[in-house]
PDB file of N, CA and C in Angstrom:
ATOM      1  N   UNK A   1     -10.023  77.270   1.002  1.00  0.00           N
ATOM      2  CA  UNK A   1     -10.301  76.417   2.119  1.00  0.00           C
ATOM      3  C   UNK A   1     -10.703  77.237   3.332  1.00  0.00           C
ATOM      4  N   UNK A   2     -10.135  78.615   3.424  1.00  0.00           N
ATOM      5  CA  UNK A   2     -10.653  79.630   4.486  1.00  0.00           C
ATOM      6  C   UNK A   2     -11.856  79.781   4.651  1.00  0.00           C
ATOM      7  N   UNK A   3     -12.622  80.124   3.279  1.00  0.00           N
ATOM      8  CA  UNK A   3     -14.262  80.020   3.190  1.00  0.00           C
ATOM      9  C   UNK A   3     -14.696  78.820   3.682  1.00  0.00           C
ATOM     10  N   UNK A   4     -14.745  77.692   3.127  1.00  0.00           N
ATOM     11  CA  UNK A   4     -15.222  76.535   3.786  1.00  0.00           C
ATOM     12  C   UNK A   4     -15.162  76.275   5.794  1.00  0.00           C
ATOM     13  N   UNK A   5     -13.377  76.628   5.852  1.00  0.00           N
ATOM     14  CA  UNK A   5     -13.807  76.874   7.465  1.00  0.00           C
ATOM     15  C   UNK A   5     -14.338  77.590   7.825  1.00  0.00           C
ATOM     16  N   UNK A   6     -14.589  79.030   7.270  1.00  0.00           N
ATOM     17  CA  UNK A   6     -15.404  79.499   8.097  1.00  0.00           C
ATOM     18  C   UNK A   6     -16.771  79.319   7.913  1.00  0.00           C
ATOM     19  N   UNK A   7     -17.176  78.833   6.904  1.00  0.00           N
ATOM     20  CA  UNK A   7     -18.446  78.432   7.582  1.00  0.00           C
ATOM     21  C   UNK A   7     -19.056  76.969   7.589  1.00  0.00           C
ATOM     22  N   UNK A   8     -18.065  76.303   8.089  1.00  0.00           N
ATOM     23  CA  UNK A   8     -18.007  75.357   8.873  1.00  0.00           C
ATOM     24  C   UNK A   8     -17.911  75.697  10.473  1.00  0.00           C
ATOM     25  N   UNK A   9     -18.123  76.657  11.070  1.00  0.00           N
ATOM     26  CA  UNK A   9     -17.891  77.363  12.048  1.00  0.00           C
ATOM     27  C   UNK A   9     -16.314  77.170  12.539  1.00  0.00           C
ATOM     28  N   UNK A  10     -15.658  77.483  11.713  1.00  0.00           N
ATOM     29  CA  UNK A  10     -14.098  77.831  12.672  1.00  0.00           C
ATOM     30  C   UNK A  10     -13.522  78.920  11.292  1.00  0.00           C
ATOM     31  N   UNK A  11     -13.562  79.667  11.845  1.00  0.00           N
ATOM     32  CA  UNK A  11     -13.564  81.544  11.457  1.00  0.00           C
ATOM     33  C   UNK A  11     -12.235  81.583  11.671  1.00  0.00           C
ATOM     34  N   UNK A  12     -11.603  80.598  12.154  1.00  0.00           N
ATOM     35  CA  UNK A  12      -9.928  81.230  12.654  1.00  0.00           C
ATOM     36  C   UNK A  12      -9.321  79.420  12.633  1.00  0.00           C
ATOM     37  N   UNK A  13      -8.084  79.768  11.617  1.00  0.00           N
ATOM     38  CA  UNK A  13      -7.725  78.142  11.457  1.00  0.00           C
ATOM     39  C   UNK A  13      -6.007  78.423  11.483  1.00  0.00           C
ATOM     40  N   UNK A  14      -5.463  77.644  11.375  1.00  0.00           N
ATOM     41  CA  UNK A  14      -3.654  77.514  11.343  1.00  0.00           C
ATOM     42  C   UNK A  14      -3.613  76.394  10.614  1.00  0.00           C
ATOM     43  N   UNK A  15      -2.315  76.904  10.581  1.00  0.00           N
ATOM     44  CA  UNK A  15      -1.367  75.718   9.342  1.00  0.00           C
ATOM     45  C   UNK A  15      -2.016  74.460   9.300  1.00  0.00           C
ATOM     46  N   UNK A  16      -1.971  73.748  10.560  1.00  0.00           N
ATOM     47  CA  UNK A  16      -2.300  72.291  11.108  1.00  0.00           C
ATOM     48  C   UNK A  16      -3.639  72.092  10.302  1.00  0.00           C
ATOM     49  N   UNK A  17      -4.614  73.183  10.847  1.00  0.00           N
ATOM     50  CA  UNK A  17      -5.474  72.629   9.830  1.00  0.00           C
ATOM     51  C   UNK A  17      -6.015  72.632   8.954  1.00  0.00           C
ATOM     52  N   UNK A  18      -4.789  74.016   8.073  1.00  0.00           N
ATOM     53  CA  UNK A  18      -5.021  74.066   6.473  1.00  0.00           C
ATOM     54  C   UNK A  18      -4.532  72.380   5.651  1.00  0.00           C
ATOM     55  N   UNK A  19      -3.284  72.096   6.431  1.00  0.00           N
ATOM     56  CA  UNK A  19      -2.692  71.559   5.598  1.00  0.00           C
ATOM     57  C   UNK A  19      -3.782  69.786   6.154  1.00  0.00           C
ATOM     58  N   UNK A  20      -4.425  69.712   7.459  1.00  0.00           N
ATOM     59  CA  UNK A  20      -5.321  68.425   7.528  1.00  0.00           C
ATOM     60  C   UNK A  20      -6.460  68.470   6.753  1.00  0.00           C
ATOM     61  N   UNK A  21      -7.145  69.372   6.822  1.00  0.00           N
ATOM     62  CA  UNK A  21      -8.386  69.972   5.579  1.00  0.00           C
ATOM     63  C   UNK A  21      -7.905  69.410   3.858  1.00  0.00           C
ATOM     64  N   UNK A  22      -6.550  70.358   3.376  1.00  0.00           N
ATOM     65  CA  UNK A  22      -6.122  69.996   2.242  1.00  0.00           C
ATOM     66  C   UNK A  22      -5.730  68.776   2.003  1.00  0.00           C
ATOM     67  N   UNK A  23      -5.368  67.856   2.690  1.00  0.00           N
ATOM     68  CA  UNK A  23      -5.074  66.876   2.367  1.00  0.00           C
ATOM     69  C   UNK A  23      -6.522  65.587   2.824  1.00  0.00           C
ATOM     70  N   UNK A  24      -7.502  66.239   3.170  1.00  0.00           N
ATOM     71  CA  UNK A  24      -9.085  65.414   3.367  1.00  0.00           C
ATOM     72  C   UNK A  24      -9.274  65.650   1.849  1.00  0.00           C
ATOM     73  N   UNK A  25      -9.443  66.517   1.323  1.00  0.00           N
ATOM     74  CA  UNK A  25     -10.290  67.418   0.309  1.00  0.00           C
ATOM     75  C   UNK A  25      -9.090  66.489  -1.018  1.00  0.00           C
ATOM     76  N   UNK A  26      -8.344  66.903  -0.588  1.00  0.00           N
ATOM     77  CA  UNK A  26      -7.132  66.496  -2.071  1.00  0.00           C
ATOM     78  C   UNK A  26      -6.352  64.873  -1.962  1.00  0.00           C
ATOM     79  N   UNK A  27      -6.646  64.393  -1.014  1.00  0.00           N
ATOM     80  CA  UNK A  27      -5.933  63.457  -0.738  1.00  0.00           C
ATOM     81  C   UNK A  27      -5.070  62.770  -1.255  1.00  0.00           C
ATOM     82  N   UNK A  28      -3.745  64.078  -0.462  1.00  0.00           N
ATOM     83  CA  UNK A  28      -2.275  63.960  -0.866  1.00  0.00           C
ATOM     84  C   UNK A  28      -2.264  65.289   0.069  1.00  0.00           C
ATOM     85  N   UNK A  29      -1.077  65.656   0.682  1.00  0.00           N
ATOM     86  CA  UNK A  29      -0.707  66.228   1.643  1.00  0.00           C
ATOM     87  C   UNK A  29       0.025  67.623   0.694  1.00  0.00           C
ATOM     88  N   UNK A  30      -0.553  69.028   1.285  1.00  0.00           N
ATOM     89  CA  UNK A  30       0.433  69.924   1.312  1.00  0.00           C
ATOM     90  C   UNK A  30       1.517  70.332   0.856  1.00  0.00           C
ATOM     91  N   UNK A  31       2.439  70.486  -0.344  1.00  0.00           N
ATOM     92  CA  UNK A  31       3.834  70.599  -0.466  1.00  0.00           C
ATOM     93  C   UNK A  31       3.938  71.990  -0.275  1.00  0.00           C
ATOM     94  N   UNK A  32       3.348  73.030  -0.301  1.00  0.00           N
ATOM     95  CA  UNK A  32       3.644  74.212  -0.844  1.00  0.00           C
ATOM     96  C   UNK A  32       2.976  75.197   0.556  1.00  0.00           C
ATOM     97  N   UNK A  33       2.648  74.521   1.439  1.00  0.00           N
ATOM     98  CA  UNK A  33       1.863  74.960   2.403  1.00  0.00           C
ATOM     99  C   UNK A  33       2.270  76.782   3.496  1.00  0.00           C
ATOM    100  N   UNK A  34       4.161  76.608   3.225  1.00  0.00           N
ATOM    101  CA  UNK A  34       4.485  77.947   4.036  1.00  0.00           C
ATOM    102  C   UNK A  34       4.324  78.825   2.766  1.00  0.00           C
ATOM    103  N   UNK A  35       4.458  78.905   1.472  1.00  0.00           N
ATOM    104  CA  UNK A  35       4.899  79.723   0.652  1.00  0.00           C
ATOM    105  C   UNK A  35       2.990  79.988   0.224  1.00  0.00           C
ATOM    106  N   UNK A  36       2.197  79.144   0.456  1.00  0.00           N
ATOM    107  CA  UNK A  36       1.098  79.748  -0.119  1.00  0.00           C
ATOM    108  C   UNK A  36       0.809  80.458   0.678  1.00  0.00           C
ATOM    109  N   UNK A  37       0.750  79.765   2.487  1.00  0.00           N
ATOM    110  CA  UNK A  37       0.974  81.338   3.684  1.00  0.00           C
ATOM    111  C   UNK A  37       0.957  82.390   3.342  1.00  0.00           C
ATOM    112  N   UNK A  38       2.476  82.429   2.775  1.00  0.00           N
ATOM    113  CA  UNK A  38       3.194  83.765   3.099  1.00  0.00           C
ATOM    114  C   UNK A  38       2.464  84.554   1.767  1.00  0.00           C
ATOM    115  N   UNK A  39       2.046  84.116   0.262  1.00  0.00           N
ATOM    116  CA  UNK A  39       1.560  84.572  -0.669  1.00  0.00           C
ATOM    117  C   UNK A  39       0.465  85.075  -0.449  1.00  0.00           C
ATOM    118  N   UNK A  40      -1.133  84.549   0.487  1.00  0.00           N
ATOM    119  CA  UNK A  40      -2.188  84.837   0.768  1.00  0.00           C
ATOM    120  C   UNK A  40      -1.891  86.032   2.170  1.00  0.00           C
ATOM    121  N   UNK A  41      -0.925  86.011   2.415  1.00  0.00           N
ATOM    122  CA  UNK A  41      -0.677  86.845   3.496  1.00  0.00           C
ATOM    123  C   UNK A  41      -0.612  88.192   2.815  1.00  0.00           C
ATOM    124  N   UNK A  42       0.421  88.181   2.178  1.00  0.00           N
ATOM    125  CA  UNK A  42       0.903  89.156   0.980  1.00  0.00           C
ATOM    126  C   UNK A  42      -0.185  89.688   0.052  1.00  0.00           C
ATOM    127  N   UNK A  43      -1.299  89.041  -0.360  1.00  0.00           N
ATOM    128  CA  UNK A  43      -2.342  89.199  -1.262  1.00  0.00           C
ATOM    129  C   UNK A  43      -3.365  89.749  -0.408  1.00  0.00           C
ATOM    130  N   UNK A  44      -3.433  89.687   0.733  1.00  0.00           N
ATOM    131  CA  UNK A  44      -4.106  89.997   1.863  1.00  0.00           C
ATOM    132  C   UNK A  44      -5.779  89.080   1.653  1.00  0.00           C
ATOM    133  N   UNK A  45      -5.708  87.696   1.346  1.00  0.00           N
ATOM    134  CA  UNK A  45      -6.589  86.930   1.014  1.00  0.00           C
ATOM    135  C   UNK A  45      -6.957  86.565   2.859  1.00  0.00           C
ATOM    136  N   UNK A  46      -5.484  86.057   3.757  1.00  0.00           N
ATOM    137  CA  UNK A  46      -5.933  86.196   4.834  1.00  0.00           C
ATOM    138  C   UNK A  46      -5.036  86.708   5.861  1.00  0.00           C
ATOM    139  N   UNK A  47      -5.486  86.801   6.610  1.00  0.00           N
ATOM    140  CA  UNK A  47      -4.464  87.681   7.245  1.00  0.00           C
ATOM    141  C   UNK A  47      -4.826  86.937   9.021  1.00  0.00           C
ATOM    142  N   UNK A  48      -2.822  87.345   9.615  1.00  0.00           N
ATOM    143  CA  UNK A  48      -2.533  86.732  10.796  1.00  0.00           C
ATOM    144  C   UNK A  48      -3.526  87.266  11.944  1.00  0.00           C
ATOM    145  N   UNK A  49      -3.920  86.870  12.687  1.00  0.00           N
ATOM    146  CA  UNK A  49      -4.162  87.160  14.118  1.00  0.00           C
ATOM    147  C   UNK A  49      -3.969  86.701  15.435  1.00  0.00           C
ATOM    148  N   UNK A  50      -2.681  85.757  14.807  1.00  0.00           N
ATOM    149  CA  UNK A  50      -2.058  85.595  16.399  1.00  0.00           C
ATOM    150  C   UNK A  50      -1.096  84.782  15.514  1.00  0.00           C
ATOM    151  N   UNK A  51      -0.126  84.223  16.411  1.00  0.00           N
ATOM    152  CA  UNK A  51       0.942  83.430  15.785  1.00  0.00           C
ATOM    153  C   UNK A  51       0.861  82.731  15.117  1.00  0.00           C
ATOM    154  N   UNK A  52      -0.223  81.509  15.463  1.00  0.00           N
ATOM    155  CA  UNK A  52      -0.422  80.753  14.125  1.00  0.00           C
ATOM    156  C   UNK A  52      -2.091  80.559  13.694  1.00  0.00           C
ATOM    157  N   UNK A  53      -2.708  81.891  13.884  1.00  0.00           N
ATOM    158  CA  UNK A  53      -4.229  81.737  13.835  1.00  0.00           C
ATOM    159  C   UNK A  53      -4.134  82.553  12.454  1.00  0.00           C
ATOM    160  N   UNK A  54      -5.175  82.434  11.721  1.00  0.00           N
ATOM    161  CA  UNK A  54      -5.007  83.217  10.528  1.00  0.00           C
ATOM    162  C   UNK A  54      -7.236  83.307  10.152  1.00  0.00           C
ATOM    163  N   UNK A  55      -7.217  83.945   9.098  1.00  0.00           N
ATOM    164  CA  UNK A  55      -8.680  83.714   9.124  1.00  0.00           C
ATOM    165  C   UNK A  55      -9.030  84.598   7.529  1.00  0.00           C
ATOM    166  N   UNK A  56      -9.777  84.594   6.988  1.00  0.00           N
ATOM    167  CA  UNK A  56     -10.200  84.912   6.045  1.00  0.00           C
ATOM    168  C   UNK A  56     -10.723  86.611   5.547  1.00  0.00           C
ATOM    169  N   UNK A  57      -9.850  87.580   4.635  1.00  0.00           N
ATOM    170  CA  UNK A  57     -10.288  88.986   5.081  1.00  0.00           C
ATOM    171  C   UNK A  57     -11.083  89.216   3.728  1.00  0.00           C
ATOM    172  N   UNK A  58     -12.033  90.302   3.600  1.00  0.00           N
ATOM    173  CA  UNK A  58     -12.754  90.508   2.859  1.00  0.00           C
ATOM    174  C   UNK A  58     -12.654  90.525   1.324  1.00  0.00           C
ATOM    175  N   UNK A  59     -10.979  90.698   1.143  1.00  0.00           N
ATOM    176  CA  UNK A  59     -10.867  90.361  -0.308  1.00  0.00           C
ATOM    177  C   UNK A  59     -10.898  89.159  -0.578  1.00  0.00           C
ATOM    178  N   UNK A  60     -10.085  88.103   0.748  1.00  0.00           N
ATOM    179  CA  UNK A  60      -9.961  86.353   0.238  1.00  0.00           C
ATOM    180  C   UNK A  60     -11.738  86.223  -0.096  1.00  0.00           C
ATOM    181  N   UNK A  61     -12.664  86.773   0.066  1.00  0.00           N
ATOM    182  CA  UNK A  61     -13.710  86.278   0.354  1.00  0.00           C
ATOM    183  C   UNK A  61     -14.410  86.295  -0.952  1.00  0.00           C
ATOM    184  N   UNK A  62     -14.214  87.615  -1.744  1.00  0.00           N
ATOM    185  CA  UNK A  62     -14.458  88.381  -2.793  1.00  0.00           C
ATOM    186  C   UNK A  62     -14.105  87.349  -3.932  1.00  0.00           C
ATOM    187  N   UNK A  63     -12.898  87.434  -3.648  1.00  0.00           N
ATOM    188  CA  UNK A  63     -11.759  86.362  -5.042  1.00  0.00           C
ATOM    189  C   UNK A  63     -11.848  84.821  -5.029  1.00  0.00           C
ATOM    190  N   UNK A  64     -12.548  84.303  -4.256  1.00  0.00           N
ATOM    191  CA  UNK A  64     -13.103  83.290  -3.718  1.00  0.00           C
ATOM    192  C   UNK A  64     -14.927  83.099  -5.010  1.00  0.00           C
ATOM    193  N   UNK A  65     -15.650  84.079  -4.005  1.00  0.00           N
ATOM    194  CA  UNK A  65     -16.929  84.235  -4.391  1.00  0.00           C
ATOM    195  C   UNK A  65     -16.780  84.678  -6.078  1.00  0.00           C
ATOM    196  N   UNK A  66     -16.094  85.168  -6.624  1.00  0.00           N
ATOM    197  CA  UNK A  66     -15.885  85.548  -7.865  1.00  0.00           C
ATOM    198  C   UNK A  66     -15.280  84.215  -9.243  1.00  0.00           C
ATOM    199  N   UNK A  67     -14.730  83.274  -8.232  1.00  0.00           N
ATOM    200  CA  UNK A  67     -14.105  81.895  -8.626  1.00  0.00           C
ATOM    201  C   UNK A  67     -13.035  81.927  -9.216  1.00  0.00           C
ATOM    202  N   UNK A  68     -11.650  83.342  -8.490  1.00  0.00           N
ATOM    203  CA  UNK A  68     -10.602  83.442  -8.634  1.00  0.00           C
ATOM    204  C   UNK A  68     -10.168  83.809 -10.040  1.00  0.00           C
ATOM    205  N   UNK A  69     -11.258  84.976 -10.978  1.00  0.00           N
ATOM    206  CA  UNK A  69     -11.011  85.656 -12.034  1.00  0.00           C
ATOM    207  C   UNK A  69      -9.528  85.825 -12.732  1.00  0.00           C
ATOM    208  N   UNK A  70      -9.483  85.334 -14.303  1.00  0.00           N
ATOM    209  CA  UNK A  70      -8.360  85.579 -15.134  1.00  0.00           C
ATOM    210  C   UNK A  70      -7.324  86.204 -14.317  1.00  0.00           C
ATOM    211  N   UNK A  71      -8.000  87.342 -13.947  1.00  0.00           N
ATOM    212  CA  UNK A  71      -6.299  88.711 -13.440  1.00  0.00           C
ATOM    213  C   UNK A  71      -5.569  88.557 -12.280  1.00  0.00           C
ATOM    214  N   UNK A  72      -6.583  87.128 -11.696  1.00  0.00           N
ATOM    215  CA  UNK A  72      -6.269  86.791 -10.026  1.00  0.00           C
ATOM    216  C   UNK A  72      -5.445  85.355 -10.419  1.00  0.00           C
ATOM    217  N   UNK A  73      -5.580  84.594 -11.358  1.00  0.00           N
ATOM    218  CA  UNK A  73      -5.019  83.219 -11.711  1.00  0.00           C
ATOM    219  C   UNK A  73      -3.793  83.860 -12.159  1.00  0.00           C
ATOM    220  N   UNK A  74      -3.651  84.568 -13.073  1.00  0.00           N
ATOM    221  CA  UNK A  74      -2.476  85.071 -13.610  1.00  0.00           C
ATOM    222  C   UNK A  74      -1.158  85.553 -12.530  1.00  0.00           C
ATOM    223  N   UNK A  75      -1.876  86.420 -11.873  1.00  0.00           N
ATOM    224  CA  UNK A  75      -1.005  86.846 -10.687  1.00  0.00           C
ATOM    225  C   UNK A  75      -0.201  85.784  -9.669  1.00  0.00           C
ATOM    226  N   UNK A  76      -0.711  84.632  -9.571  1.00  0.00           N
ATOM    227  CA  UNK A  76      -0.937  83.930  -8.604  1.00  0.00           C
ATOM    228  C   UNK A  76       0.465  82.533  -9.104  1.00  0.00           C
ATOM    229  N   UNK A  77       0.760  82.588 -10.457  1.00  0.00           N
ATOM    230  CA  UNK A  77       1.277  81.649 -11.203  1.00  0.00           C
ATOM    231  C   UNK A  77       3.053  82.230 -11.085  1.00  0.00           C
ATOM    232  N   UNK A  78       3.498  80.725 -10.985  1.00  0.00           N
ATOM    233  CA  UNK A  78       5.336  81.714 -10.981  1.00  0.00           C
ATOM    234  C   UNK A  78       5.298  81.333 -12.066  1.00  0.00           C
ATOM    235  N   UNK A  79       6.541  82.552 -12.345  1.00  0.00           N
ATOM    236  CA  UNK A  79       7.151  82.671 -13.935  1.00  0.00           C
ATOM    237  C   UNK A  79       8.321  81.899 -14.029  1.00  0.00           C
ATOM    238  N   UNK A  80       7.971  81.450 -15.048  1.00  0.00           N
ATOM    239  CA  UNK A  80       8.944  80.731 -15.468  1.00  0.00           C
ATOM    240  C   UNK A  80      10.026  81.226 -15.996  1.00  0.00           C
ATOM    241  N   UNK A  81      11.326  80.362 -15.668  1.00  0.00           N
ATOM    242  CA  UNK A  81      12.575  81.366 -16.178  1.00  0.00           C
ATOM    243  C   UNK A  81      13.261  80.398 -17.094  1.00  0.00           C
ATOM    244  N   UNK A  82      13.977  81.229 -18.156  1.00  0.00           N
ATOM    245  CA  UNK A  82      14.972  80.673 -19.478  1.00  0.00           C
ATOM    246  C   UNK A  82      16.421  81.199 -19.415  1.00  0.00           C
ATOM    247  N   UNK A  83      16.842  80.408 -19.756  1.00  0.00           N
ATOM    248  CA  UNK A  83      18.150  80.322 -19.607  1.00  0.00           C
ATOM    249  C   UNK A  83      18.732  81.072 -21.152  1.00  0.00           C
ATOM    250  N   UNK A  84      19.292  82.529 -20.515  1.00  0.00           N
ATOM    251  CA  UNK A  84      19.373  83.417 -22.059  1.00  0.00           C
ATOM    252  C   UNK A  84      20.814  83.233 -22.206  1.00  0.00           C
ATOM    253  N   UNK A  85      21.870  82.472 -21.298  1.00  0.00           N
ATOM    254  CA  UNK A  85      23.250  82.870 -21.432  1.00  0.00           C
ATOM    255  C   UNK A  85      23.879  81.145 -22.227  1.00  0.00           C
ATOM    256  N   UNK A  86      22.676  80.251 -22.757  1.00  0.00           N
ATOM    257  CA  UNK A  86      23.060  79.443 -23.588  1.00  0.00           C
ATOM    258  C   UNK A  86      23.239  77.739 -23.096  1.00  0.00           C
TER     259      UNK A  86
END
């Protein structure tokens, strides 16, 4: 959705209007909205520039333009956990 804002001309977006965008586009609202944050933060897909401004860095752009390749879906998925004690 970073790509799309930015070139929609707004290069620099926050929560408010990841999660108003995602829920135009998907229509159904956000559940997962701080933890994908903090994951694309971490992945360095985008990165902060002010408290709640964030914007799109050259890898989000890459993994994006590439259409989020096998090794990038994989990474991206939680693991699931089993219960070994019965």
């Amino acid at each position: 959705m970073a790509v799309y804002l930015e070139q929609q001309g707004s290069p620099v977006f926050s929560k408010t209007q990841y999660r108003e965008y995602f829920k135009e586009v998907r229509h159904k609202p956000s559940t997962n909205a701080p933890s994908d944050f903090q994951w694309a933060l971490d992945a360095n897909w985008i990165s902060r520039i002010a408290d709640d401004e964030y914007k799109i860095t050259a890898i989000g752009k890459k993994v994006v333009s590439e259409k989020f390749p096998n090794t990038v879906k994989g990474s991206t998925r939680r693991k699931k956990t089993t219960n070994l004690e019965g």
